[in-house]
Protein backbone atom coordinates (compact mmCIF):
# COMPACT_ATOMS: atom_id res chain seq x y z
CA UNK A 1 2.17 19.63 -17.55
CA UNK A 2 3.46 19.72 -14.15
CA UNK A 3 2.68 16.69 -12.00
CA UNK A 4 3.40 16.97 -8.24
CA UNK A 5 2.57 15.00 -5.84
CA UNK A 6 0.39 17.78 -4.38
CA UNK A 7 -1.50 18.75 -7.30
CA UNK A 8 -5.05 17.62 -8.41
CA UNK A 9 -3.45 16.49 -11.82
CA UNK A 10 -1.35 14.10 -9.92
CA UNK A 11 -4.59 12.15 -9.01
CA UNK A 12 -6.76 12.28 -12.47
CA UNK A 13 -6.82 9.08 -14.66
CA UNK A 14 -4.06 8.45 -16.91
CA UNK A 15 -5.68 8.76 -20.22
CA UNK A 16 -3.04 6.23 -21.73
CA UNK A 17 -3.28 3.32 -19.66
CA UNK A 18 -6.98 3.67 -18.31
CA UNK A 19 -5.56 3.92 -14.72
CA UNK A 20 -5.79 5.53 -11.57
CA UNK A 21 -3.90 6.09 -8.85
CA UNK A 22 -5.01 3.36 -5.88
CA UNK A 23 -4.03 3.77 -2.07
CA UNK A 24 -2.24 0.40 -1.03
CA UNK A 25 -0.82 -0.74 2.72
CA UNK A 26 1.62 -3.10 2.59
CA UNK A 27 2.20 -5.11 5.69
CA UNK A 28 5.72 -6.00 7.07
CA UNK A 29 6.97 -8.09 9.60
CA UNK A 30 7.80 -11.68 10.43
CA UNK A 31 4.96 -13.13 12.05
CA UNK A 32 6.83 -16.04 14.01
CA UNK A 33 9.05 -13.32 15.69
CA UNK A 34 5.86 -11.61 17.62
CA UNK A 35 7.15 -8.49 18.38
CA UNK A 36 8.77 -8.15 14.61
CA UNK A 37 4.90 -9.18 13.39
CA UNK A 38 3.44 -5.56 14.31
CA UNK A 39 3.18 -4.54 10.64
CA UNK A 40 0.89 -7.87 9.90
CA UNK A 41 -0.98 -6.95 13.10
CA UNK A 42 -1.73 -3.51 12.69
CA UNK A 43 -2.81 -4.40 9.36
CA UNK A 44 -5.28 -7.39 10.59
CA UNK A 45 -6.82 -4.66 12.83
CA UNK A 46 -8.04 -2.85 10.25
CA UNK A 47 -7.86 -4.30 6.91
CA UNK A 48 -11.72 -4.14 7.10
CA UNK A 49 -12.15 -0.57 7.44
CA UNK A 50 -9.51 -0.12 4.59
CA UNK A 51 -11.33 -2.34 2.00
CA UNK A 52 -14.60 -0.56 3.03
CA UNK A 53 -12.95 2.63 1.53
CA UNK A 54 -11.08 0.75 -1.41
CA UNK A 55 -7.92 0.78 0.02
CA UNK A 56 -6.01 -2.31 -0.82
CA UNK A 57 -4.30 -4.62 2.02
CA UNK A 58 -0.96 -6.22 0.93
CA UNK A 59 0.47 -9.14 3.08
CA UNK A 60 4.29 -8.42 2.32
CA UNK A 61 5.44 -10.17 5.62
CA UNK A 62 9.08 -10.89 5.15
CA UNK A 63 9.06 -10.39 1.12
CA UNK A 64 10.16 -6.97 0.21
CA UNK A 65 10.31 -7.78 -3.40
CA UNK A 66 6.43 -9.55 -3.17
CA UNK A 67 5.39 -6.25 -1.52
CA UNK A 68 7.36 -4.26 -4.31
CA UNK A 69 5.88 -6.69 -7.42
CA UNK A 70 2.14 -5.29 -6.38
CA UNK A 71 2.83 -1.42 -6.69
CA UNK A 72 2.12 0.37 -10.08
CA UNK A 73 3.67 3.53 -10.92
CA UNK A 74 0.93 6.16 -9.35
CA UNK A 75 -0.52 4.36 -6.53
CA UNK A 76 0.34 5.96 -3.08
CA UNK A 77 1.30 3.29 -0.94
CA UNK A 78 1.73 3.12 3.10
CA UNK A 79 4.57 0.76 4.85
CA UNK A 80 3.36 -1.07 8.60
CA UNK A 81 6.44 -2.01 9.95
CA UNK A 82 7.85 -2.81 13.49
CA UNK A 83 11.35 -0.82 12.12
């Protein structure tokens, strides 16, 4: 079975694992540089409305590899950053 990114399949439960794919934002920026802390900000704005809809917040701020360490295989993930 084909899964792209575009299909239904690509969003069904993985039988094996019990899983399924989970929409994260991860937050970037350095937060004692202000205008490198947009990421952090943006995400502060409206982390409420995301966890209303199950979308989970990440706090990456200057840890790429903390940000990386929360991310499973199907989730969809969205990057806030100043770059």
């Amino acid at each position: 079975m084909n899964k792209d990114v575009n299909s239904f399949e690509s969003s069904k439960i993985d039988i094996v694992t019990n899983t399924c794919p989970k929409i994260k934002v991860i937050a970037m920026g350095n937060v004692l540089m202000k205008d490198d802390a947009i990421g952090i900000e943006v995400a502060k704005g409206i982390e409420e409305r995301l966890l209303e809809t199950g979308i989970e917040v990440i706090y990456a701020e200057t840890d790429v590899q903390y940000g990386i360490s929360n991310i499973q295989e199907n989730d969809f993930i969205f990057v806030l950053d100043a770059a």
